[in-house]
Protein backbone atom coordinates (compact mmCIF):
# COMPACT_ATOMS: atom_id res chain seq x y z
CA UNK A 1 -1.91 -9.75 -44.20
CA UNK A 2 -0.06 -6.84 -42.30
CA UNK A 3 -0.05 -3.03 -43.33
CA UNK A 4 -0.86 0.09 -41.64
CA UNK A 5 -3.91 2.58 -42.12
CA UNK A 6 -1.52 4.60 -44.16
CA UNK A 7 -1.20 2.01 -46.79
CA UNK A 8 -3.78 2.14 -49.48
CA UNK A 9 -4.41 -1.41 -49.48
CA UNK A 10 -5.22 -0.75 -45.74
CA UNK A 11 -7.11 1.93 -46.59
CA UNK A 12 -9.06 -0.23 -48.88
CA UNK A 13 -9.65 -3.19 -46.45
CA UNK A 14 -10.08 -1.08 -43.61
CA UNK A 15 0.51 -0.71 -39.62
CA UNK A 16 0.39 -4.89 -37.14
CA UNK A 17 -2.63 -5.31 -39.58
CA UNK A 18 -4.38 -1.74 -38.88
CA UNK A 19 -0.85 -1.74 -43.39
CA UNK A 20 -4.58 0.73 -48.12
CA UNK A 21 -0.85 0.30 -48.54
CA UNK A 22 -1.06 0.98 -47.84
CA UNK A 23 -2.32 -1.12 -45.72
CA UNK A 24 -2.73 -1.86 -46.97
CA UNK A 25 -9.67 -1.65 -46.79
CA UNK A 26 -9.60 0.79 -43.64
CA UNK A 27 -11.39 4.21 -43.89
CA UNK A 28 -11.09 7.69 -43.90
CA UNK A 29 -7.67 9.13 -43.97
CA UNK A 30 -8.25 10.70 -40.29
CA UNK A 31 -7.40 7.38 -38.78
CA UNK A 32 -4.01 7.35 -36.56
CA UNK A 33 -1.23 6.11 -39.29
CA UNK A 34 0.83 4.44 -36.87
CA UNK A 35 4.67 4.66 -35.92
CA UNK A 36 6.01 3.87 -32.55
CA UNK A 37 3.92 5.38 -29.42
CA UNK A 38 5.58 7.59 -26.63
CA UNK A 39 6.29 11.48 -25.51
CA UNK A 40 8.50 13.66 -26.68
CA UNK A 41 10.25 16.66 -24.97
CA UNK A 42 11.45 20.46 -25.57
CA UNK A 43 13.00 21.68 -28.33
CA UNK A 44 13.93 24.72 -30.64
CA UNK A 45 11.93 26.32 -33.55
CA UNK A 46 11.53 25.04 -37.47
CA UNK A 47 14.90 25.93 -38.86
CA UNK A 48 16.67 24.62 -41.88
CA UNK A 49 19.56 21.80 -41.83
CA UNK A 50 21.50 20.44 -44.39
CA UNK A 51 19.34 16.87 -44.11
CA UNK A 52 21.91 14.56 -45.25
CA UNK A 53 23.04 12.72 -42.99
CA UNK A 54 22.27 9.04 -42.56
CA UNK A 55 19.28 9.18 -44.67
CA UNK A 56 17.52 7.16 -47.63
CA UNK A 57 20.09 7.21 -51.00
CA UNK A 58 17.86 6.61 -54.41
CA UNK A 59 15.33 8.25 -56.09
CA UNK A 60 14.47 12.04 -54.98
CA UNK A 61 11.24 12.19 -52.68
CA UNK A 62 10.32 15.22 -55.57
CA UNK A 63 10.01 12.17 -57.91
CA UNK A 64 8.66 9.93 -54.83
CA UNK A 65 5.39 12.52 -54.70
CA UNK A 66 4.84 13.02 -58.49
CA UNK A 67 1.74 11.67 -58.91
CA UNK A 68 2.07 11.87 -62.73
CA UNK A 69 4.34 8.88 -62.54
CA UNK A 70 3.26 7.00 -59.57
CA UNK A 71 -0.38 6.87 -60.11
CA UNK A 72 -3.20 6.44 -60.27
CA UNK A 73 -3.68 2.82 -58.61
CA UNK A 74 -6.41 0.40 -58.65
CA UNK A 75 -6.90 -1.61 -55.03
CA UNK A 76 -8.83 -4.61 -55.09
CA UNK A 77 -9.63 -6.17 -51.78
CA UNK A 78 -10.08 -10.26 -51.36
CA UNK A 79 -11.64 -10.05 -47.78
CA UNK A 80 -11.46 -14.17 -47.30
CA UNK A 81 -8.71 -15.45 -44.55
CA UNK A 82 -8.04 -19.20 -43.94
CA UNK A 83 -7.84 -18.23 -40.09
CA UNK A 84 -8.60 -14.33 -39.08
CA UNK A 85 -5.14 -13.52 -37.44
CA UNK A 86 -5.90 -12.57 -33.74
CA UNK A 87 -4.02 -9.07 -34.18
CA UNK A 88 -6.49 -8.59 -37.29
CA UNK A 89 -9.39 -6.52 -37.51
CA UNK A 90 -9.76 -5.89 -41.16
CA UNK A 91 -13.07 -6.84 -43.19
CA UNK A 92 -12.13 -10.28 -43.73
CA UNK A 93 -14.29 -13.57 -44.15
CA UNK A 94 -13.72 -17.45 -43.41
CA UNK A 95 -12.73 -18.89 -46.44
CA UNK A 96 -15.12 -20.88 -48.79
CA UNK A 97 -13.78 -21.73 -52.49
CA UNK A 98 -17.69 -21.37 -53.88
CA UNK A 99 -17.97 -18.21 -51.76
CA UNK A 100 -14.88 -16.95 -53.47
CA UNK A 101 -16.16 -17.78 -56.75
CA UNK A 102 -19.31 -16.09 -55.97
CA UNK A 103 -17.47 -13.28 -54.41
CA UNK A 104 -15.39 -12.42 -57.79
CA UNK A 105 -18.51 -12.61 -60.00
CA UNK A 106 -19.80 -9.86 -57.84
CA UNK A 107 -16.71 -7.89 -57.94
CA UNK A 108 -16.43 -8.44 -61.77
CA UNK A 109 -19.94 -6.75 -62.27
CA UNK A 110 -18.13 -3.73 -59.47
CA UNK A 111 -15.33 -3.39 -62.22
CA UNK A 112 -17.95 -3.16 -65.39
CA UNK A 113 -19.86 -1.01 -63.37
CA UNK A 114 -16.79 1.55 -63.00
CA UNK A 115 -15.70 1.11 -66.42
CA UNK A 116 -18.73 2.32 -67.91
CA UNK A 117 -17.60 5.55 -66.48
CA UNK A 118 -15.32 7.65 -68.97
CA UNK A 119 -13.81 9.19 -65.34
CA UNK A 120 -12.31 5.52 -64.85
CA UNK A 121 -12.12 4.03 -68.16
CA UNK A 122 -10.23 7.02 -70.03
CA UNK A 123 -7.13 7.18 -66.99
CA UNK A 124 -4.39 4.44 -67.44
CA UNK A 125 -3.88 3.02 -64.42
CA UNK A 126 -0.13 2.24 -63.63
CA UNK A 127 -0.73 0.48 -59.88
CA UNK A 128 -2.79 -2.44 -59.33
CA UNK A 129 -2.85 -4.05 -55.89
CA UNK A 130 -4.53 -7.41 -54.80
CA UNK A 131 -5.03 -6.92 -50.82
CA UNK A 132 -6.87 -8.44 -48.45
CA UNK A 133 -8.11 -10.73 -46.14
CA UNK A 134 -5.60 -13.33 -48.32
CA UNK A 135 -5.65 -12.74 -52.00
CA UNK A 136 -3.28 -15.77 -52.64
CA UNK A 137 -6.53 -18.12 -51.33
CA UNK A 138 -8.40 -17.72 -54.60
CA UNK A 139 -8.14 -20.21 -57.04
CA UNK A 140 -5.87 -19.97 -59.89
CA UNK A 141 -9.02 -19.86 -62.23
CA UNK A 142 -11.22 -17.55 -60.14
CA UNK A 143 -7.90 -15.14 -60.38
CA UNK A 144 -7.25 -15.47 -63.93
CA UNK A 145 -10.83 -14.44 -64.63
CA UNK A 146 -10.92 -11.61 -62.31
CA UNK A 147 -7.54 -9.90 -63.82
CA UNK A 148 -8.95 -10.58 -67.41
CA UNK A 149 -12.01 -8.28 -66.18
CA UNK A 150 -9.91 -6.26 -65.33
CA UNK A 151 -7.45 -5.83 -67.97
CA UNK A 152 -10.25 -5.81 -70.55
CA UNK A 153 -12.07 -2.95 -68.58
CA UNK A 154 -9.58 -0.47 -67.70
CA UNK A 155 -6.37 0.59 -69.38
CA UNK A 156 -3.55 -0.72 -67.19
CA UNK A 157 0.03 1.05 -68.07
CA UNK A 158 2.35 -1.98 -69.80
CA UNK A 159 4.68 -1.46 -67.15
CA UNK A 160 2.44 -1.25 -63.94
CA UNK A 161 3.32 -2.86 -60.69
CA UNK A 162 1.04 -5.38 -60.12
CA UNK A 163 1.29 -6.62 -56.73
CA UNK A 164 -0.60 -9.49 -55.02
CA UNK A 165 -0.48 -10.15 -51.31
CA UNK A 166 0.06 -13.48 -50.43
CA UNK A 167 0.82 -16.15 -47.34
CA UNK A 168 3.36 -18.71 -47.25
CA UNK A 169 1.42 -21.91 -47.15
CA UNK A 170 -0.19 -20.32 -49.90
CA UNK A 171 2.47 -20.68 -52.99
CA UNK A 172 2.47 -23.64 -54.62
CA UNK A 173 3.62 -24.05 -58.25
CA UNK A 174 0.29 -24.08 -59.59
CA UNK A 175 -0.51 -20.60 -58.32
CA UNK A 176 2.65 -19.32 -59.15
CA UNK A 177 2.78 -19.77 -62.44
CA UNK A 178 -1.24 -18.72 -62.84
CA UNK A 179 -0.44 -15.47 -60.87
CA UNK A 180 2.62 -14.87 -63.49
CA UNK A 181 0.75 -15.49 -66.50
CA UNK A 182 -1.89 -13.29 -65.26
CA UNK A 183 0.95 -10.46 -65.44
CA UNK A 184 1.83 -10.44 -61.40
CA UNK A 185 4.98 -9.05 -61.37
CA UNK A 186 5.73 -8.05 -57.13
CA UNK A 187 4.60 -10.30 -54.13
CA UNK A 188 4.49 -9.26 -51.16
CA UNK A 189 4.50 -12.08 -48.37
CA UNK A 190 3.07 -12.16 -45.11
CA UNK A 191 5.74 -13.88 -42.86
CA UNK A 192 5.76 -11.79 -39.86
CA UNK A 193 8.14 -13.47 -37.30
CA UNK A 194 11.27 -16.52 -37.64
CA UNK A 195 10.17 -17.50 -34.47
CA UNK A 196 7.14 -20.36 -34.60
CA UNK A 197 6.41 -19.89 -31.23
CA UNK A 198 5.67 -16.04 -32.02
CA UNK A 199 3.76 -17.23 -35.32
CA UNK A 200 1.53 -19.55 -33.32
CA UNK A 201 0.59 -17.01 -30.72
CA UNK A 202 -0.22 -14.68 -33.16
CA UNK A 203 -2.77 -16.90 -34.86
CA UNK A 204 -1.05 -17.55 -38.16
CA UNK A 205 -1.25 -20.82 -39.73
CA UNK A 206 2.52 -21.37 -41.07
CA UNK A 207 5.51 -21.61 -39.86
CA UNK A 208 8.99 -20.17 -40.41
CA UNK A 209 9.28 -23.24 -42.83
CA UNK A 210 7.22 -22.74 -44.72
CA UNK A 211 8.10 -19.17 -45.39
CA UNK A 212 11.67 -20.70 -46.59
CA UNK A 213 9.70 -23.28 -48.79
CA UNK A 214 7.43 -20.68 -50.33
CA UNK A 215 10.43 -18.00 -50.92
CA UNK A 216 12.27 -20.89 -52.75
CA UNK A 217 9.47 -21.63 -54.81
CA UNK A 218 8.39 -18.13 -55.73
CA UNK A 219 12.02 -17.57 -57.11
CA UNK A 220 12.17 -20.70 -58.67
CA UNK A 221 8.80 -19.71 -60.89
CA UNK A 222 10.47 -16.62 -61.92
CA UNK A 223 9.56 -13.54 -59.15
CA UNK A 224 11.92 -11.43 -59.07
CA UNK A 225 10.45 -8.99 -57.22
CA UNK A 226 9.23 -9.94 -53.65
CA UNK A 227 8.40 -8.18 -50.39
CA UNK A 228 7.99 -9.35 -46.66
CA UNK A 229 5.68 -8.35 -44.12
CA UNK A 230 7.75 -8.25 -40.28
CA UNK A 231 6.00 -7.32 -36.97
CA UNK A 232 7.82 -6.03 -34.54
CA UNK A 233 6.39 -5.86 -30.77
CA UNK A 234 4.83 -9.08 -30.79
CA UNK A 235 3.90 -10.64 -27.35
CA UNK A 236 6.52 -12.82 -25.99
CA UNK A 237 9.08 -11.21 -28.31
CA UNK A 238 12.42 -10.27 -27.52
CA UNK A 239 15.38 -7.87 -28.67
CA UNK A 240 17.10 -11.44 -29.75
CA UNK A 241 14.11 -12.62 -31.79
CA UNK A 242 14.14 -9.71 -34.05
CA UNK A 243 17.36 -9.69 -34.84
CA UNK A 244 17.26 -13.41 -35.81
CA UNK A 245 13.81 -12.63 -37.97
CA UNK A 246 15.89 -9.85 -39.21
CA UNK A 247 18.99 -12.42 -40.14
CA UNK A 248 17.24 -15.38 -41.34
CA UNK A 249 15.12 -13.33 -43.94
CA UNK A 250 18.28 -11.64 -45.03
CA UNK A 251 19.64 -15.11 -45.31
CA UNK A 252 16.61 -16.65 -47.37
CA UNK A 253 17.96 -18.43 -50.72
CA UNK A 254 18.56 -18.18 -53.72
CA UNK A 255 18.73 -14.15 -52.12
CA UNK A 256 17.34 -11.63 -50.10
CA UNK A 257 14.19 -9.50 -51.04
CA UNK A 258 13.70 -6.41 -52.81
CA UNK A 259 11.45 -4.88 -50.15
CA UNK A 260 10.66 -5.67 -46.40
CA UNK A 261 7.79 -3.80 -44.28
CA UNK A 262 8.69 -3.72 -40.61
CA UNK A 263 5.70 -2.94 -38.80
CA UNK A 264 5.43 -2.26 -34.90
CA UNK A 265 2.28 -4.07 -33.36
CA UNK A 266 -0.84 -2.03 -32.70
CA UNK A 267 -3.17 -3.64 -30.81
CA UNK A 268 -6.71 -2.40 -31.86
CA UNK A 269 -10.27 -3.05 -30.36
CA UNK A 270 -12.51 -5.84 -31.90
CA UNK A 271 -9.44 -8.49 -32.07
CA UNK A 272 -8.39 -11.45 -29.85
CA UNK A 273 -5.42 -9.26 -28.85
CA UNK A 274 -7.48 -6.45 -28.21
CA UNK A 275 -9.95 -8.42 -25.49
CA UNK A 276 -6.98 -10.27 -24.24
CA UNK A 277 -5.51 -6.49 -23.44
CA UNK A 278 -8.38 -5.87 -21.68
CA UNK A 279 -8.12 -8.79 -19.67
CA UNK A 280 -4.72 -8.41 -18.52
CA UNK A 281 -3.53 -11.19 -20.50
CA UNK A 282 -1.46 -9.76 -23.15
CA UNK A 283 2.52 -9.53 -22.39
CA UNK A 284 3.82 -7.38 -24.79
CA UNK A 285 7.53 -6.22 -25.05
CA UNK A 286 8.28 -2.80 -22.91
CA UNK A 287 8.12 0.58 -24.89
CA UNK A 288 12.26 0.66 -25.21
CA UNK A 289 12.61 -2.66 -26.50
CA UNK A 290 10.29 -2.29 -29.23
CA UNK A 291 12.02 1.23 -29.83
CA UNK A 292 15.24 -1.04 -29.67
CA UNK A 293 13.68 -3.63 -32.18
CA UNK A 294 12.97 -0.43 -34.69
CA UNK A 295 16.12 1.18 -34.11
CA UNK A 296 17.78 -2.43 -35.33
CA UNK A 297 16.38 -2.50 -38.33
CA UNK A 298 16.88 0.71 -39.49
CA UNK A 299 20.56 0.07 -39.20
CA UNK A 300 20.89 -3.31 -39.82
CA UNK A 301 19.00 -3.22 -43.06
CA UNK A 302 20.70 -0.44 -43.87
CA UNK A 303 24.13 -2.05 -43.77
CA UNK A 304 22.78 -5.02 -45.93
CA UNK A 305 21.90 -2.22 -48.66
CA UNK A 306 18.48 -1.40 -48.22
CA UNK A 307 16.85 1.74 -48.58
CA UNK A 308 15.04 3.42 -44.87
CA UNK A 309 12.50 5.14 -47.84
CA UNK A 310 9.19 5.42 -45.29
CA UNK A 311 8.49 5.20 -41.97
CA UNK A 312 8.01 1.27 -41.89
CA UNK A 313 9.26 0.24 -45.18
CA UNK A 314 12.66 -0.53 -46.61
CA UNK A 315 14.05 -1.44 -50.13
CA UNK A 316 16.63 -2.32 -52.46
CA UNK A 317 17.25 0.45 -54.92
CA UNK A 318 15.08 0.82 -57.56
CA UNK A 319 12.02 -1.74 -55.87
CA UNK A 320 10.33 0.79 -53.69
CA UNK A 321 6.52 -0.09 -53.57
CA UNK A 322 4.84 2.11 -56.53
CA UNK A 323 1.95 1.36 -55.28
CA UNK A 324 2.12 2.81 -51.48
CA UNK A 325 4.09 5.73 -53.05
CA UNK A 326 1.31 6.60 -54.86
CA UNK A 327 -0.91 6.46 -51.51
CA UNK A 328 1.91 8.37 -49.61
CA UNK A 329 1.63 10.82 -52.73
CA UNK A 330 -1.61 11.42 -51.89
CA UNK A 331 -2.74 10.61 -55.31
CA UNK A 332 -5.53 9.33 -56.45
CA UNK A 333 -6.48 5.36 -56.37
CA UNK A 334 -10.12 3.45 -56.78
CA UNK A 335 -10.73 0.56 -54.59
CA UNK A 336 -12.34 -2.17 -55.82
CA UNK A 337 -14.25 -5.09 -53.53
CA UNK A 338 -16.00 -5.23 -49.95
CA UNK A 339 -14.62 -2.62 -47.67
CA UNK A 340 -12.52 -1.29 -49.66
CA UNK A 341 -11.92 2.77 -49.94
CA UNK A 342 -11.06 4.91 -53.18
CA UNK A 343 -9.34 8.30 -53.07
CA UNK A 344 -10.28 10.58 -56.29
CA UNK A 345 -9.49 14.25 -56.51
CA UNK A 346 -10.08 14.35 -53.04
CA UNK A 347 -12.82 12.96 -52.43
CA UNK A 348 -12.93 9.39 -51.04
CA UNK A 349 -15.88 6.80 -50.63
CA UNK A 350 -16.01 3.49 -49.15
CA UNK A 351 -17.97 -0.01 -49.63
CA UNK A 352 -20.00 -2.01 -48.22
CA UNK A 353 -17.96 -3.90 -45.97
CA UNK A 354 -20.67 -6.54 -45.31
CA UNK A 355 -20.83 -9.27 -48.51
CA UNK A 356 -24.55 -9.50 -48.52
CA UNK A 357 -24.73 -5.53 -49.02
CA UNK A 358 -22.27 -5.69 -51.25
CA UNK A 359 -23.79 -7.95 -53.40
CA UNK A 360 -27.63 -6.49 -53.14
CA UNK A 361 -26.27 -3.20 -54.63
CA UNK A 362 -24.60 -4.92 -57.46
CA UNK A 363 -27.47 -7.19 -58.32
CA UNK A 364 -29.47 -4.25 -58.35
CA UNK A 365 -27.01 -2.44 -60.47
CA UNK A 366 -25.63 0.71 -57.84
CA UNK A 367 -22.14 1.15 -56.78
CA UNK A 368 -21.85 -0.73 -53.17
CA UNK A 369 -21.11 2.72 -51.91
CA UNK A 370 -21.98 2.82 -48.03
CA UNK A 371 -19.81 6.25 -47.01
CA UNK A 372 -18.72 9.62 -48.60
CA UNK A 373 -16.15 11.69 -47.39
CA UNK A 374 -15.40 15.13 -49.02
CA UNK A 375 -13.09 16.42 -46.11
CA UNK A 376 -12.45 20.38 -45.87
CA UNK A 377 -9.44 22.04 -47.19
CA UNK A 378 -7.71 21.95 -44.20
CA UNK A 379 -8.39 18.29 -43.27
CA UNK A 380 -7.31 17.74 -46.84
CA UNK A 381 -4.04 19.53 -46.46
CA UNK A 382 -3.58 17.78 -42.85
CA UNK A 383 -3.79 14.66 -44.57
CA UNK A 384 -0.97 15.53 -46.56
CA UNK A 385 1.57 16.31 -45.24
CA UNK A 386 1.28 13.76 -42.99
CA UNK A 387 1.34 11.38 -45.86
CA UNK A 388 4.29 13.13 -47.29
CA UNK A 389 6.02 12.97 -44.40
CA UNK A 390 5.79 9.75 -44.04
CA UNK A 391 8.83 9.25 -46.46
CA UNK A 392 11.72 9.24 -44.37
CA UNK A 393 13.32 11.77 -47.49
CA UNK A 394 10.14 14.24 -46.23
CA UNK A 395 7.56 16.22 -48.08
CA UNK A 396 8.80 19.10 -50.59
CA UNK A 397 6.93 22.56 -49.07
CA UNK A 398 7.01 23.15 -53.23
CA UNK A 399 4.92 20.81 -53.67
CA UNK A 400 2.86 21.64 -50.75
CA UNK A 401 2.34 25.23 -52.15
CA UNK A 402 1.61 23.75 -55.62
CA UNK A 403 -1.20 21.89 -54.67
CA UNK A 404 -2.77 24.18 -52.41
CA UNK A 405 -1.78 27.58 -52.91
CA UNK A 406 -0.02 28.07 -49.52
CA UNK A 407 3.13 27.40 -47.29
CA UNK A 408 2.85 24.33 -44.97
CA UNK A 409 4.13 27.07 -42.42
CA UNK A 410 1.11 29.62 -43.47
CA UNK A 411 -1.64 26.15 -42.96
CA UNK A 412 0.03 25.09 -39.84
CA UNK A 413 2.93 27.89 -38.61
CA UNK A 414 2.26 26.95 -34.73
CA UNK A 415 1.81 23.26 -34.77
CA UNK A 416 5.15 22.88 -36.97
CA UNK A 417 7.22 25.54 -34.96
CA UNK A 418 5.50 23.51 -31.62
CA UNK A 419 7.24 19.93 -33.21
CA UNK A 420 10.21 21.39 -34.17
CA UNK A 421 10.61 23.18 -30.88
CA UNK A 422 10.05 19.20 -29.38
CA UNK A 423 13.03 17.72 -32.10
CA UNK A 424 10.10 16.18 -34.11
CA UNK A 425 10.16 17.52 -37.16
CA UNK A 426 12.51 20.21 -39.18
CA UNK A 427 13.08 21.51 -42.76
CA UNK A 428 15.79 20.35 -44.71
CA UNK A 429 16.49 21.43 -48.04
CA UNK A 430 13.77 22.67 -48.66
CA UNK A 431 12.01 19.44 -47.26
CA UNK A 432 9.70 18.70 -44.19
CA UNK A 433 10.52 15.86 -42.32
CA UNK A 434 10.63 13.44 -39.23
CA UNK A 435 13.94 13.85 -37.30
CA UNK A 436 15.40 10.42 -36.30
CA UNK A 437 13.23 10.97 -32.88
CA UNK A 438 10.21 12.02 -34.99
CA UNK A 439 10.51 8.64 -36.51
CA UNK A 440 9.55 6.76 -33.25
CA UNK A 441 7.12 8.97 -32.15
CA UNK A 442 5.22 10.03 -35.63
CA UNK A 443 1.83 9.84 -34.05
CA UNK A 444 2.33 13.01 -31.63
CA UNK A 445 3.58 14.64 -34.77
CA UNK A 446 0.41 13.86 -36.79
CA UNK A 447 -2.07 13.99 -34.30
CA UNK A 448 -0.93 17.40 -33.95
CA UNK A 449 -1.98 18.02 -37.59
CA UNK A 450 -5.29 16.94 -37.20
């Protein structure tokens, strides 16, 4: 699957599949969030503007970072792949049915585990997330067992968002109607390019066919909530080819989705893509296309009634992901499975991301804890704003100054006047946020957080 460091499912596996999430089960919240690479140039200071303009309608971003409502989530990473995508370098695993099975016995005695813990089993939980690797790969009993142990252990909020990740070839009837009477109630669907030419050299095992047949059939059993997965910046892919991804998913029947995740391409070390890079062998489109191909989207989803409500992620109102808000929210989640991270009153830990490992400490009856991370104030207040501002709406300095006692200006006066002065970031009622420039370039913004 695709999602960005940012994401808390990619936080628990480990933005193109680097997505939680997200993404989406990643590590530490240090890690480069993604966004669009490049320089930016001169500017003026960090003044106030009205901040209406062409930006997100919906829900206010006050509401978007109240963790009361949004959280807190549960993650549970499925690291097991048919095929390990050659962008991919999250903890993910070849794909054995007994290994599966095997796999969610041990992560059903990582679930009792936590809820013997009145910190876990008193909270209602009002996010729950299936990432991976390929969640929809497990077999409809394996699944209905694991999200018994789960509802039976923890309290889960009657109305949580319970997404599962899944790929196209990957939803067949049987599934879909075990995943709904499990209490799924969001998919979110890996289908990354129209183009099967871009799908094959990407190392995905479906093609744009089967993302038609699996849409169909997802509606069909009754999901009324659905999300794609798009990549942008592909090798071999042009200005053209996006826009026709772009059309043909807003063409899919019976209707379009509630949410789309349009993710530029990072090409990261330990991949195919990432050897083939240092080879010389990798054509990928030239920095202004792919800011082209972003650019597109903004405003052509935009015009189909979507709302721009993060950096990467757009939806119809009233179906932004819960889950990632939470995440973006900075709030607190526990992540459940090999690899995957947990965030909880600020203090994070991560899991064994090696099965055998995993299952030692759980046979022996520990948490499969492997790292700690209880960052400093300042890392911790780094990390949040650039979270916050991931939200195209921005981060509330209110809030800010609620949760830590100070001004974003009084924890980071230079580096903020230094963006604005570059047209990278400005305040806008009473909101800190990416300009439209800061948008494509959101790395030199954070990076100069950190």
């Amino acid at each position: 699957m695709l999602r960005r460091r940012r994401d808390p499912q990619a936080q628990a596996a480990g933005e193109a599949e680097r997505g939680q999430a997200a993404d989406e089960a990643g590590g530490p919240r240090g890690d480069s969030p993604g966004g669009l690479h490049g320089r930016a140039a001169g500017g003026r200071g960090l003044t106030a503007v009205d901040g209406t303009a062409g930006r997100a309608a919906g829900r206010p971003v006050d509401d978007a970072l109240d963790r009361s409502r949004l959280g807190p989530g549960l993650y549970v990473h499925i690291p097991f792949c048919a095929r390990k995508c050659w962008y991919c370098d999250f903890t993910a695993y070849h794909h054995r049915p007994g290994r599966a099975s095997r796999y969610v016995d041990d992560l059903m005695a990582e679930i009792r585990l936590y809820a013997a813990d009145d910190a876990f089993a008193s909270v209602t939980f009002r996010t729950l997330f299936f990432g991976g690797g390929t969640p929809s790969l497990l077999e409809p009993g394996d699944f209905c067992r694991l999200m018994a142990c789960l509802r039976s252990s923890f309290r889960l909020d009657p109305g949580a968002e319970v997404t599962l990740e899944a790929n196209p070839e990957d939803l067949r009837q049987d599934r879909l109607e075990a995943w709904l009477e499990a209490g799924v109630n969001r998919l979110s669907i890996g289908a990354q390019a129209a183009q099967d030419r871009l799908l094959a050299a990407a190392g995905r095992v479906h093609d744009w066919r089967a993302v038609e047949v699996g849409y169909r059939r997802a509606r069909q059993a009754g999901f009324a909530n659905i999300g794609l997965d798009l990549i942008f910046g592909l090798p071999g892919q042009t200005r053209d080819d996006w826009r026709e991804t772009l059309e043909r998913v807003l063409a899919l029947a019976p209707g379009p989705p509630e949410h789309l995740s349009c993710y530029g391409l990072q090409v990261e070390e330990g991949t195919l893509y990432g050897r083939w890079r240092r080879e010389g062998r990798l054509r990928l489109p030239a920095e202004e296309d792919e800011a082209a191909m972003y650019r597109h989207a903004v405003e052509r989803l935009a015009a189909a009634g979507y709302e721009h409500y993060e950096i990467s992620n757009f939806a119809r109102p009233g179906f932004r992901s819960r889950h990632n808000l939470n995440y973006w929210a900075d709030g607190d989640f526990l992540g459940l499975g090999a690899g995957a991270w947990s965030h909880w009153h600020g203090r994070r830990w991560g899991n064994q991301r090696f099965l055998g490992p995993y299952a030692r400490a759980l046979a022996e009856g520990r948490r499969p804890v492997a790292e700690v991370d209880e960052p400093p104030l300042k890392t911790r207040m780094a990390d949040a704003l650039m979270l916050g501002t991931r939200l195209v709406e921005g981060m509330p300095a209110a809030w800010f100054v609620e949760r830590f006692g100070q001004t974003p200006e009084e924890a980071f006066g230079p580096q903020l006047a230094d963006l604005a002065g570059r047209g990278l970031l400005e305040r806008a009622g009473g909101r800190i946020r990416l300009t439209r420039r800061g948008l494509l370039l959101a790395n030199e913004v954070w990076a100069a957080l950190l």
